[in-house]
C-alpha atoms as a PDB file:
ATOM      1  CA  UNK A   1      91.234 159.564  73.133  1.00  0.00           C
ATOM      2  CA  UNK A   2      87.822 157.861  73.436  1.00  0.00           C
ATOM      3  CA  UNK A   3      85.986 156.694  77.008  1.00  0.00           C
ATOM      4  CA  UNK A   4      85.590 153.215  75.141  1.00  0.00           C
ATOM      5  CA  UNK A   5      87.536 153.155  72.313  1.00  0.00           C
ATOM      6  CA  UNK A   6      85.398 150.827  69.754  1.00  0.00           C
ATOM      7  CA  UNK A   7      83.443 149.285  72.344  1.00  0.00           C
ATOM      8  CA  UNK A   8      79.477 149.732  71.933  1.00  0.00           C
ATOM      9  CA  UNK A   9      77.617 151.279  74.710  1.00  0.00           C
ATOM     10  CA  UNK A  10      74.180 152.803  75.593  1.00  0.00           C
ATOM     11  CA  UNK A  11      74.404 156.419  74.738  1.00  0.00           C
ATOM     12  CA  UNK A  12      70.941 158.237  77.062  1.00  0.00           C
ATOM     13  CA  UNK A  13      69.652 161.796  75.036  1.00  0.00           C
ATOM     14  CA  UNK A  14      67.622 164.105  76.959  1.00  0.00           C
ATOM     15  CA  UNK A  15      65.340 165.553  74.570  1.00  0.00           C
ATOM     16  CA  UNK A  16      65.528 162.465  72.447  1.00  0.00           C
ATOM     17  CA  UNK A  17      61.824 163.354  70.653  1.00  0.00           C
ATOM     18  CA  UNK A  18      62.612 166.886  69.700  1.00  0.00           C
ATOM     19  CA  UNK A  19      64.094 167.869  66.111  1.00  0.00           C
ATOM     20  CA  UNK A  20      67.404 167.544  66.891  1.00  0.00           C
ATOM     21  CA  UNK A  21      67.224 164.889  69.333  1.00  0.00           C
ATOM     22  CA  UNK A  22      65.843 162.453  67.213  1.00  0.00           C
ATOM     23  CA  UNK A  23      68.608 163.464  64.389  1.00  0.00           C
ATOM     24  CA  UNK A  24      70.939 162.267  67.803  1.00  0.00           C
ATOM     25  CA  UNK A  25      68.793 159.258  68.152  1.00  0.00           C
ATOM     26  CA  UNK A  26      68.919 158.633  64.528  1.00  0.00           C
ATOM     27  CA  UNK A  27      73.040 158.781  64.428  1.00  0.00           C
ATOM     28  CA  UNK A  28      74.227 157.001  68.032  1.00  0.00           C
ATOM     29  CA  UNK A  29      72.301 154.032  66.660  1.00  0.00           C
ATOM     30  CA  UNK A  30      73.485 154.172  63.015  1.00  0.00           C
ATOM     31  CA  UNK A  31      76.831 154.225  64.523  1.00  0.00           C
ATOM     32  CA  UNK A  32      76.101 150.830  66.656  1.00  0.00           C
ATOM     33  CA  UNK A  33      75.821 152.552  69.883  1.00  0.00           C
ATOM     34  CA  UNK A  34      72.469 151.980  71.874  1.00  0.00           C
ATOM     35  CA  UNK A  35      70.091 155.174  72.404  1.00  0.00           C
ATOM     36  CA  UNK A  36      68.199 155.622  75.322  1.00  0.00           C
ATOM     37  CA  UNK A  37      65.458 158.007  75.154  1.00  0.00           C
ATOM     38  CA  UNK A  38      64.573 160.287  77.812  1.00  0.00           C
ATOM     39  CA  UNK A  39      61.484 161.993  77.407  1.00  0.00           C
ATOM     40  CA  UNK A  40      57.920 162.015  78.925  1.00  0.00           C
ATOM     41  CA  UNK A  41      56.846 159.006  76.068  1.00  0.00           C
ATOM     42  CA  UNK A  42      59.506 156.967  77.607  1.00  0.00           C
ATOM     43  CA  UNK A  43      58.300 156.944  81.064  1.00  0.00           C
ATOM     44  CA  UNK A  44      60.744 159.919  81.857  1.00  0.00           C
ATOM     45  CA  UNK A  45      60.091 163.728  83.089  1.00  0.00           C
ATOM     46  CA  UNK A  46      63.013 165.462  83.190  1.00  0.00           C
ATOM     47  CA  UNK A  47      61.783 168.134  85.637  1.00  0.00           C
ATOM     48  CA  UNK A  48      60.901 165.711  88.146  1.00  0.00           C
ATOM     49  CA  UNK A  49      63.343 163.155  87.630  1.00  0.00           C
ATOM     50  CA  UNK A  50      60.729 160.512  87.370  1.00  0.00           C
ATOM     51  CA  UNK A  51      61.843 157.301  85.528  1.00  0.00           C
ATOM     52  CA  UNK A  52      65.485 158.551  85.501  1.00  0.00           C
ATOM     53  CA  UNK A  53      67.646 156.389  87.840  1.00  0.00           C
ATOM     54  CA  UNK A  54      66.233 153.220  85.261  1.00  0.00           C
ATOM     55  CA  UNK A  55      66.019 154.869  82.230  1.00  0.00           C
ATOM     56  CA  UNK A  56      70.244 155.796  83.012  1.00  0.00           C
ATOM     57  CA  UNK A  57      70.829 152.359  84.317  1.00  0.00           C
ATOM     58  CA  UNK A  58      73.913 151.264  81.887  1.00  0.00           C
ATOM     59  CA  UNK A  59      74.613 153.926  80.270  1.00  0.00           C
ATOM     60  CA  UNK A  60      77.698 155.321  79.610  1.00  0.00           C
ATOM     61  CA  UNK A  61      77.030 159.053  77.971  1.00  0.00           C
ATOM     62  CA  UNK A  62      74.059 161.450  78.877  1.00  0.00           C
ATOM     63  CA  UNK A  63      73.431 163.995  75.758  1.00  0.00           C
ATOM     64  CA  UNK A  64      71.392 166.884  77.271  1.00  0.00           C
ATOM     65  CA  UNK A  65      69.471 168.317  73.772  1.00  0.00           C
ATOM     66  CA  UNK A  66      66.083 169.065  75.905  1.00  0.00           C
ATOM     67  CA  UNK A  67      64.676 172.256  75.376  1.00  0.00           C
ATOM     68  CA  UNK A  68      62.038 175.014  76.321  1.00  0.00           C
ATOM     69  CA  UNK A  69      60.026 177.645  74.311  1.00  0.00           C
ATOM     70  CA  UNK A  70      59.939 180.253  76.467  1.00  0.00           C
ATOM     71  CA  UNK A  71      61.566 184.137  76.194  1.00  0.00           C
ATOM     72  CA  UNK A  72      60.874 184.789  80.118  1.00  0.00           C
ATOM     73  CA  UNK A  73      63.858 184.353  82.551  1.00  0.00           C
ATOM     74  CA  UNK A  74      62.052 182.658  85.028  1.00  0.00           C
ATOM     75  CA  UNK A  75      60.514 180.157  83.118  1.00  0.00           C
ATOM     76  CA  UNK A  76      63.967 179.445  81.386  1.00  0.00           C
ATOM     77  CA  UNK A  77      66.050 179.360  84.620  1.00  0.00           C
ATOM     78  CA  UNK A  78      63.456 177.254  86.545  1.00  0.00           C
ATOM     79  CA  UNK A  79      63.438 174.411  83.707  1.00  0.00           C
ATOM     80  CA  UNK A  80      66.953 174.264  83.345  1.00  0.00           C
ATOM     81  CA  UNK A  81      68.155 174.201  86.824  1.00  0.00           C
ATOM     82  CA  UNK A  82      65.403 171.232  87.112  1.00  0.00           C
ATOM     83  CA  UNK A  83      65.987 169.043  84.504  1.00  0.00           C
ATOM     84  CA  UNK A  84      69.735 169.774  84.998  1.00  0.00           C
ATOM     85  CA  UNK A  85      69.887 168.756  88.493  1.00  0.00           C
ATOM     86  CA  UNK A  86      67.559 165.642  87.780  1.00  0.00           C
ATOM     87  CA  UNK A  87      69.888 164.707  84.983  1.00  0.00           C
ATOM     88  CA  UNK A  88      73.280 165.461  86.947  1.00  0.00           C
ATOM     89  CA  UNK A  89      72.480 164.107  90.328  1.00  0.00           C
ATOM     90  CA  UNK A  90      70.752 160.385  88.000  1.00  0.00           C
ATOM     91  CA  UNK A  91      73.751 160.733  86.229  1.00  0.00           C
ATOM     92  CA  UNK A  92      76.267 160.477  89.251  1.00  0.00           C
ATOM     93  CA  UNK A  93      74.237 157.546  90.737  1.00  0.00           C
ATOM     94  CA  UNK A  94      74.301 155.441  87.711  1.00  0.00           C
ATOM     95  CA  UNK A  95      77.884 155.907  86.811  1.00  0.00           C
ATOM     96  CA  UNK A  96      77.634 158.236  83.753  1.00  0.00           C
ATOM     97  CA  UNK A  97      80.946 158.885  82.324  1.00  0.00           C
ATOM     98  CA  UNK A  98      80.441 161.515  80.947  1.00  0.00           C
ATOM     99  CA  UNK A  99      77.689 164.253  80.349  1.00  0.00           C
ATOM    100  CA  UNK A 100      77.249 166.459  77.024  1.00  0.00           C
ATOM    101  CA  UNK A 101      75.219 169.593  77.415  1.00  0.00           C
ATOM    102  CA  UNK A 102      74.780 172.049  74.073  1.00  0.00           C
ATOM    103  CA  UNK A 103      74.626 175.549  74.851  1.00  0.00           C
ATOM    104  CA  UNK A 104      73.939 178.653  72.219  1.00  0.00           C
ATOM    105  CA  UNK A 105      77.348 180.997  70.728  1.00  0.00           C
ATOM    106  CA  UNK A 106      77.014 184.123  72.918  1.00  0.00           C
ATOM    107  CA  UNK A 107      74.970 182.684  75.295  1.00  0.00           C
ATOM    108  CA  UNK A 108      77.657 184.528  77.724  1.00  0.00           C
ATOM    109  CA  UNK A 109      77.542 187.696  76.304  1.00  0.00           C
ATOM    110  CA  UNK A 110      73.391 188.588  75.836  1.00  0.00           C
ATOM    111  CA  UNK A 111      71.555 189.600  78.935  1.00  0.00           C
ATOM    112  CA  UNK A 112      68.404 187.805  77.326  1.00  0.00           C
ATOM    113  CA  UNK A 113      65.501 185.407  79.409  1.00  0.00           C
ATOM    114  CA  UNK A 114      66.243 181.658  77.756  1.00  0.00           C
ATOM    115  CA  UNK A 115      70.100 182.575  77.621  1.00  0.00           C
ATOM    116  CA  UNK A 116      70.128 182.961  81.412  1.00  0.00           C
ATOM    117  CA  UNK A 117      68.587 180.199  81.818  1.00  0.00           C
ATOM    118  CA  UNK A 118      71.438 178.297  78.765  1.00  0.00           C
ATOM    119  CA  UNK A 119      73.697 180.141  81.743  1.00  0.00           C
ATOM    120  CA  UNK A 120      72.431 178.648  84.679  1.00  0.00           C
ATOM    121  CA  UNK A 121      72.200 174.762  83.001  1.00  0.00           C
ATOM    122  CA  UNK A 122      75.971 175.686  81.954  1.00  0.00           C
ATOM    123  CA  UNK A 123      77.136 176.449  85.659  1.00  0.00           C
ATOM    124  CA  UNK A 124      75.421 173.782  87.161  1.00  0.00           C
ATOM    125  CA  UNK A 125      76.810 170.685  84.471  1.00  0.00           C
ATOM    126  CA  UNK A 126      80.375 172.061  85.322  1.00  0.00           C
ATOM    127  CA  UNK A 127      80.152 172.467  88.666  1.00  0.00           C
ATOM    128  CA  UNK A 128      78.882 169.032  89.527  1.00  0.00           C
ATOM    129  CA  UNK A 129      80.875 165.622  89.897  1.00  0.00           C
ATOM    130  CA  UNK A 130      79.849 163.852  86.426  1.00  0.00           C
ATOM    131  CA  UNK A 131      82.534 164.526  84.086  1.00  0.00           C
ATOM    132  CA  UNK A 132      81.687 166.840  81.449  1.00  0.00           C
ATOM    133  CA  UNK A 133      81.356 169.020  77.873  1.00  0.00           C
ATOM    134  CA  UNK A 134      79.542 171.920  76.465  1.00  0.00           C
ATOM    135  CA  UNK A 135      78.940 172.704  73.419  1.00  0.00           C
ATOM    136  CA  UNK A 136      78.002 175.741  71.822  1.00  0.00           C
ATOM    137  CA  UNK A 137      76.235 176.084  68.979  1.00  0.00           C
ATOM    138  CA  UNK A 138      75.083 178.671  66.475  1.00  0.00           C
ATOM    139  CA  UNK A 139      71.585 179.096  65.394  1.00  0.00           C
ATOM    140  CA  UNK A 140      70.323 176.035  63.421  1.00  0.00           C
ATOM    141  CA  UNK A 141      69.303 176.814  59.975  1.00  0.00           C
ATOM    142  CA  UNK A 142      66.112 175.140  60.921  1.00  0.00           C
ATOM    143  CA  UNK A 143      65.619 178.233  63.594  1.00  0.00           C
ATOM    144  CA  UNK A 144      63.983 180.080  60.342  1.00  0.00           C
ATOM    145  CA  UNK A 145      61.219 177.109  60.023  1.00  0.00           C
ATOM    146  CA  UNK A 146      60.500 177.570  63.181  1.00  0.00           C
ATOM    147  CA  UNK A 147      59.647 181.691  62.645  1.00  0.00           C
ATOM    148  CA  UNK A 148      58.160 180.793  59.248  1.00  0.00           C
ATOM    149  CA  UNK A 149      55.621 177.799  61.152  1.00  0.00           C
ATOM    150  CA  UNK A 150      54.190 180.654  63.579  1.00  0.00           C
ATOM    151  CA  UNK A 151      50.361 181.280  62.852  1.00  0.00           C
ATOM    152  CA  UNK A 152      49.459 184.932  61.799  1.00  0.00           C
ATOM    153  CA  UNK A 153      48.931 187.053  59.204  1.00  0.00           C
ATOM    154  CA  UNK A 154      52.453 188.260  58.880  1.00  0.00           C
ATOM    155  CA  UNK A 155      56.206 186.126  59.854  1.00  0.00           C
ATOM    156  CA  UNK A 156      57.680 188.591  62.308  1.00  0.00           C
ATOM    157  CA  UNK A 157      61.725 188.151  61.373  1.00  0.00           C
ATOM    158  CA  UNK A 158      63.730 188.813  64.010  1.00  0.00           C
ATOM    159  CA  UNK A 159      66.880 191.728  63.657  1.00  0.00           C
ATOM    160  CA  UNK A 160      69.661 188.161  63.711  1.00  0.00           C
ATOM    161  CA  UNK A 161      73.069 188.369  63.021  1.00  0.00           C
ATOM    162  CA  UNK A 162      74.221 185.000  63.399  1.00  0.00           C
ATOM    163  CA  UNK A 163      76.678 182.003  61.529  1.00  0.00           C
ATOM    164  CA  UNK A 164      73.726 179.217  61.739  1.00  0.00           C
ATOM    165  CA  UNK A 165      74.560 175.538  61.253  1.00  0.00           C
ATOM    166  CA  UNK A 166      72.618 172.535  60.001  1.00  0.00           C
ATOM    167  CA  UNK A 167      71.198 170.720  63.035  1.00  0.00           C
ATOM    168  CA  UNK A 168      72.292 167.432  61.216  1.00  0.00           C
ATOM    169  CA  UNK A 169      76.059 168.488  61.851  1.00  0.00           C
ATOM    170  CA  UNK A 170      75.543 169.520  65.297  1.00  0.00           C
ATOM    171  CA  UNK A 171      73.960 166.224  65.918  1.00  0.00           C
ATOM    172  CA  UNK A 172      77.026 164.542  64.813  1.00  0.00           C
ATOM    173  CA  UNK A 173      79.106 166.888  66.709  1.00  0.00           C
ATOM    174  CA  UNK A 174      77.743 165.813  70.207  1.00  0.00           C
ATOM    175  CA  UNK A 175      77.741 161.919  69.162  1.00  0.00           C
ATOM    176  CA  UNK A 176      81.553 162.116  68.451  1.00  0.00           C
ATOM    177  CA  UNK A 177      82.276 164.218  71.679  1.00  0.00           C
ATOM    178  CA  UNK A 178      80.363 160.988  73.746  1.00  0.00           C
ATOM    179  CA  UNK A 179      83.467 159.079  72.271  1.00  0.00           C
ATOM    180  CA  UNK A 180      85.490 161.405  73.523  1.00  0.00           C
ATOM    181  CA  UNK A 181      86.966 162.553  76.723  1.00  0.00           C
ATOM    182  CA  UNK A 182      85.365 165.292  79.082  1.00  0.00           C
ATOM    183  CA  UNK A 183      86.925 168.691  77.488  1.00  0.00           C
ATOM    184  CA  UNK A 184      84.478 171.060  80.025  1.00  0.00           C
ATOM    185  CA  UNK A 185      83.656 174.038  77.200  1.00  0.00           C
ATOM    186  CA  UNK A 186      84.518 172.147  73.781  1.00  0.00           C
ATOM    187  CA  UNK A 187      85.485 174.752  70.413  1.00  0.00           C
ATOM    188  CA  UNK A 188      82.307 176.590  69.328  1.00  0.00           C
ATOM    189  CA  UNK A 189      80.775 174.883  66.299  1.00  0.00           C
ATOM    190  CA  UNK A 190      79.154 177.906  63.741  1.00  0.00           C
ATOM    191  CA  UNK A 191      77.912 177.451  60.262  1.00  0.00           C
ATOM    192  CA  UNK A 192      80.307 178.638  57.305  1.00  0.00           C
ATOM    193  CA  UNK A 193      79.237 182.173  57.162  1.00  0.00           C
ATOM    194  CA  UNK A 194      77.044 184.733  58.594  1.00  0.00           C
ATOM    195  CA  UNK A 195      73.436 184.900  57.542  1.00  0.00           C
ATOM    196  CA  UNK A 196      70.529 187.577  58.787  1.00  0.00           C
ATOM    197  CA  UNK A 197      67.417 185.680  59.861  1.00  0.00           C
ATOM    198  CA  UNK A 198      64.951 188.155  57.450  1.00  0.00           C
ATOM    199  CA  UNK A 199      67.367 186.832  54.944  1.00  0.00           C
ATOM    200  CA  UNK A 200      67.160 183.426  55.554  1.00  0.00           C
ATOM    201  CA  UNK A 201      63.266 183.032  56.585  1.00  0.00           C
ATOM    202  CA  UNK A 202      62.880 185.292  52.828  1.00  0.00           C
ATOM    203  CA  UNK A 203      64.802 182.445  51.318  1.00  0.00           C
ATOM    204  CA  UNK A 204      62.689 179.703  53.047  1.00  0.00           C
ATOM    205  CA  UNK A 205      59.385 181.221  52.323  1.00  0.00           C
ATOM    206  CA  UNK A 206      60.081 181.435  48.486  1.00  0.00           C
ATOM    207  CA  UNK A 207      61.007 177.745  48.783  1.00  0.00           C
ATOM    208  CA  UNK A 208      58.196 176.437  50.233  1.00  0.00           C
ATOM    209  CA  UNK A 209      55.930 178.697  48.255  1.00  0.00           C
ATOM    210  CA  UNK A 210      54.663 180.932  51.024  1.00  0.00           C
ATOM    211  CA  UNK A 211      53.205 184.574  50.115  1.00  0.00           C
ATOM    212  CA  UNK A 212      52.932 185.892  53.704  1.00  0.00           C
ATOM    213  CA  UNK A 213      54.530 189.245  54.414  1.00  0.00           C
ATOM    214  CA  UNK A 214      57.925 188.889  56.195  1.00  0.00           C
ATOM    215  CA  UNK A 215      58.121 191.730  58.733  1.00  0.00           C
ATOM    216  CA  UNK A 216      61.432 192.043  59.993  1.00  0.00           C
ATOM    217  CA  UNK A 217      61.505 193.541  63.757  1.00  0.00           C
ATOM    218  CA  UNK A 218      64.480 194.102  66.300  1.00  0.00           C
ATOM    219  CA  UNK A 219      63.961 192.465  69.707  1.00  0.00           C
ATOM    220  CA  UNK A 220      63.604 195.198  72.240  1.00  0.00           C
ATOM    221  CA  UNK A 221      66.431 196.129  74.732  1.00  0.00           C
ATOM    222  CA  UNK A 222      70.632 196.006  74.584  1.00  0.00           C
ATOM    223  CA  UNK A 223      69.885 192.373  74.127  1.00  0.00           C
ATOM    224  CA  UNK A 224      67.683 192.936  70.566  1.00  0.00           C
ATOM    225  CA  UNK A 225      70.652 195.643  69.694  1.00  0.00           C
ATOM    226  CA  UNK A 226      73.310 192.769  70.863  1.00  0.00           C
ATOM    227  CA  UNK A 227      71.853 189.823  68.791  1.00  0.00           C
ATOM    228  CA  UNK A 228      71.522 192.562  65.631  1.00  0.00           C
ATOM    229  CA  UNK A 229      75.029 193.713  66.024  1.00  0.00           C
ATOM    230  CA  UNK A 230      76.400 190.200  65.979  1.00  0.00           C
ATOM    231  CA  UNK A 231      76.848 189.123  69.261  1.00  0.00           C
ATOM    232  CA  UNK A 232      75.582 185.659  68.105  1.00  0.00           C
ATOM    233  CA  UNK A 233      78.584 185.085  66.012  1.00  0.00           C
ATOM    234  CA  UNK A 234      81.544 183.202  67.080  1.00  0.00           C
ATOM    235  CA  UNK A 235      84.425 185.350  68.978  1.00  0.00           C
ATOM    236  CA  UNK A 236      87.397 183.061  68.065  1.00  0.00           C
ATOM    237  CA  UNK A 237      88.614 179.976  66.839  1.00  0.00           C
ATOM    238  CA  UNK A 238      85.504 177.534  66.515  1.00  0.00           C
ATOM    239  CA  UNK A 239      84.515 174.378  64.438  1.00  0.00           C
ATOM    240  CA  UNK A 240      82.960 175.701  61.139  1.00  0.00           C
ATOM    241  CA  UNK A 241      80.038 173.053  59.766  1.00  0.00           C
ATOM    242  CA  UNK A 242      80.080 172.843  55.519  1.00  0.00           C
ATOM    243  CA  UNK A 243      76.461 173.170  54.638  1.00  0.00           C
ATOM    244  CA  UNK A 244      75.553 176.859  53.796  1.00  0.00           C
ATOM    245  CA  UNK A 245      71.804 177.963  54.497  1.00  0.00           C
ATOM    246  CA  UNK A 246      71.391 177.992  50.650  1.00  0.00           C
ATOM    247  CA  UNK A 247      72.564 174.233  50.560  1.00  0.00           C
ATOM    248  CA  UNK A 248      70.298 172.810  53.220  1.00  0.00           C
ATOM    249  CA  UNK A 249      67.369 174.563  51.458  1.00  0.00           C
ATOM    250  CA  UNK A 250      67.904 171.477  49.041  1.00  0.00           C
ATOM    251  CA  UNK A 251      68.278 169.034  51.594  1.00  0.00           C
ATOM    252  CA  UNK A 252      65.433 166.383  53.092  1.00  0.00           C
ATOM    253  CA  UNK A 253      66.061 168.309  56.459  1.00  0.00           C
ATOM    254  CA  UNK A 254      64.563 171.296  54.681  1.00  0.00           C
ATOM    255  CA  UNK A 255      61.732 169.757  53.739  1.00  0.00           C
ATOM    256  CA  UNK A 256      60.404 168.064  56.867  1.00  0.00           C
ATOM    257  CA  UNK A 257      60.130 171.707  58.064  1.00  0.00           C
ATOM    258  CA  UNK A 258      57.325 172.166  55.697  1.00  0.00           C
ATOM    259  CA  UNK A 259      54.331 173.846  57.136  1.00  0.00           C
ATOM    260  CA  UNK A 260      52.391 170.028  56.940  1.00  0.00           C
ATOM    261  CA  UNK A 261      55.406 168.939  59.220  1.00  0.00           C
ATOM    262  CA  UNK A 262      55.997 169.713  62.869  1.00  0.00           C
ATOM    263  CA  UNK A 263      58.151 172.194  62.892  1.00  0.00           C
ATOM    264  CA  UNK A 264      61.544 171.526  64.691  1.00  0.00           C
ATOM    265  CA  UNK A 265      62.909 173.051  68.007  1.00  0.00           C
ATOM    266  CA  UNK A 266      65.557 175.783  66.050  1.00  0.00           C
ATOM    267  CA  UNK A 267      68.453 176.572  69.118  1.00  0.00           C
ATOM    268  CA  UNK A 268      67.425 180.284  69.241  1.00  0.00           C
ATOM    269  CA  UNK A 269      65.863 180.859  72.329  1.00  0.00           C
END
């Protein structure tokens, strides 16, 4: 069941300038909806909800792909419950149908900074009035860019255990759940297998011809041991995407990551 069945209408992303949410941007419109771009270029700042209540006017479907970099709990929890609230309480006053949030696989299992704050964005969006979904994704392949782009000597490669997904299909994943109904906490969506993120930053570095030393290192604590032991994988049933790390190494994704490239936001946290 859709909320408009063929209809067109404006779909708003959150986030709409980062990697993924311009892969969003990119697909609403090719599908003949209308994007709306919230972001600090468009006039809109999330955190202080400046620019929202026009920026929402008409639309139909918020998709909530804004991100931090940040490890520290603080940081994490205090830009989520902001930009959350913002987007919620905008949201309600415009008439949003429905509101999409994507969240991280195991983000309810790892005592870890950025995941508490995934936690707290993920209690407030179903706790409020504006219908709603979550979804929760696995690591992006494009998460090993991202360690791969970081300046130094040597690529520290975190200890990973994880089923990552091209950021393409997750993309399309949250545009078809804006044509569908409010299903609170949607079917995980994971990659097709499990991949270690040494592995797959190795694989990436030989690709794109780099001859740095790849260091691989466990993040400290029960939440290092946790994310090394697997608790990034999915627990149950869950949507499996079809493009293997291997296969988007061939792919026009995989090469926008390039070093000359800005390097995309990678879902890890």
């Amino acid at each position: 069941m859709s909320i408009r069945g063929k209809e067109a209408m404006q779909i708003a992303i959150a986030g709409g300038t980062g990697w993924l949410g311009r892969i969003v941007t990119e697909i609403v419109h090719a599908g003949g909806d209308t994007p709306v771009v919230l972001a600090r270029s468009t006039g809109v700042d999330l955190t202080t909800g400046r620019g929202l209540d026009q920026a929402l006017a008409g639309a139909a479907v918020v998709i909530d792909v804004s991100n931090i970099t940040t490890t520290r709990r603080t940081k994490a929890v205090a830009f989520f419950e902001a930009a959350t609230s913002h987007l919620l309480a905008a949201g309600q006053r415009a008439g949003v149908a429905h509101h999409i949030a994507l969240s991280i696989v195991g983000v309810d299992r790892i005592n870890f900074g950025y995941y508490i704050g995934k936690q707290r964005q993920e209690d407030l969006v179903l706790s409020r009035p504006v219908p709603a979904t979550i979804l929760r994704a696995t690591q992006f392949h494009e998460f090993a860019a991202q360690m791969l782009a970081r300046r130094g000597p040597v690529v520290l490669a975190p200890r990973m255990l994880s089923q990552p997904v091209a950021a393409r299909e997750v993309a399309r994943a949250l545009v078809s759940l804006a044509r569908a109904e409010p299903a609170g906490i949607a079917p995980d969506l994971a990659g097709p297998q499990p991949e270690t993120m040494p592995a797959m930053i190795r694989q990436l570095a030989k690709a794109q011809g780099s001859h740095r030393p790849i260091l691989s290192v466990r993040l400290p604590g029960a939440a290092g041991k946790a994310m090394a032991q697997g608790a990034l994988l999915p627990a149950g049933e869950a949507v499996r995407g079809r493009l293997t790390f291997a296969e988007w190494l061939e792919t026009g994704d995989a090469a926008a990551t390039r070093p000359s490239r800005a390097y995309p936001e990678g879902h890890g946290g």
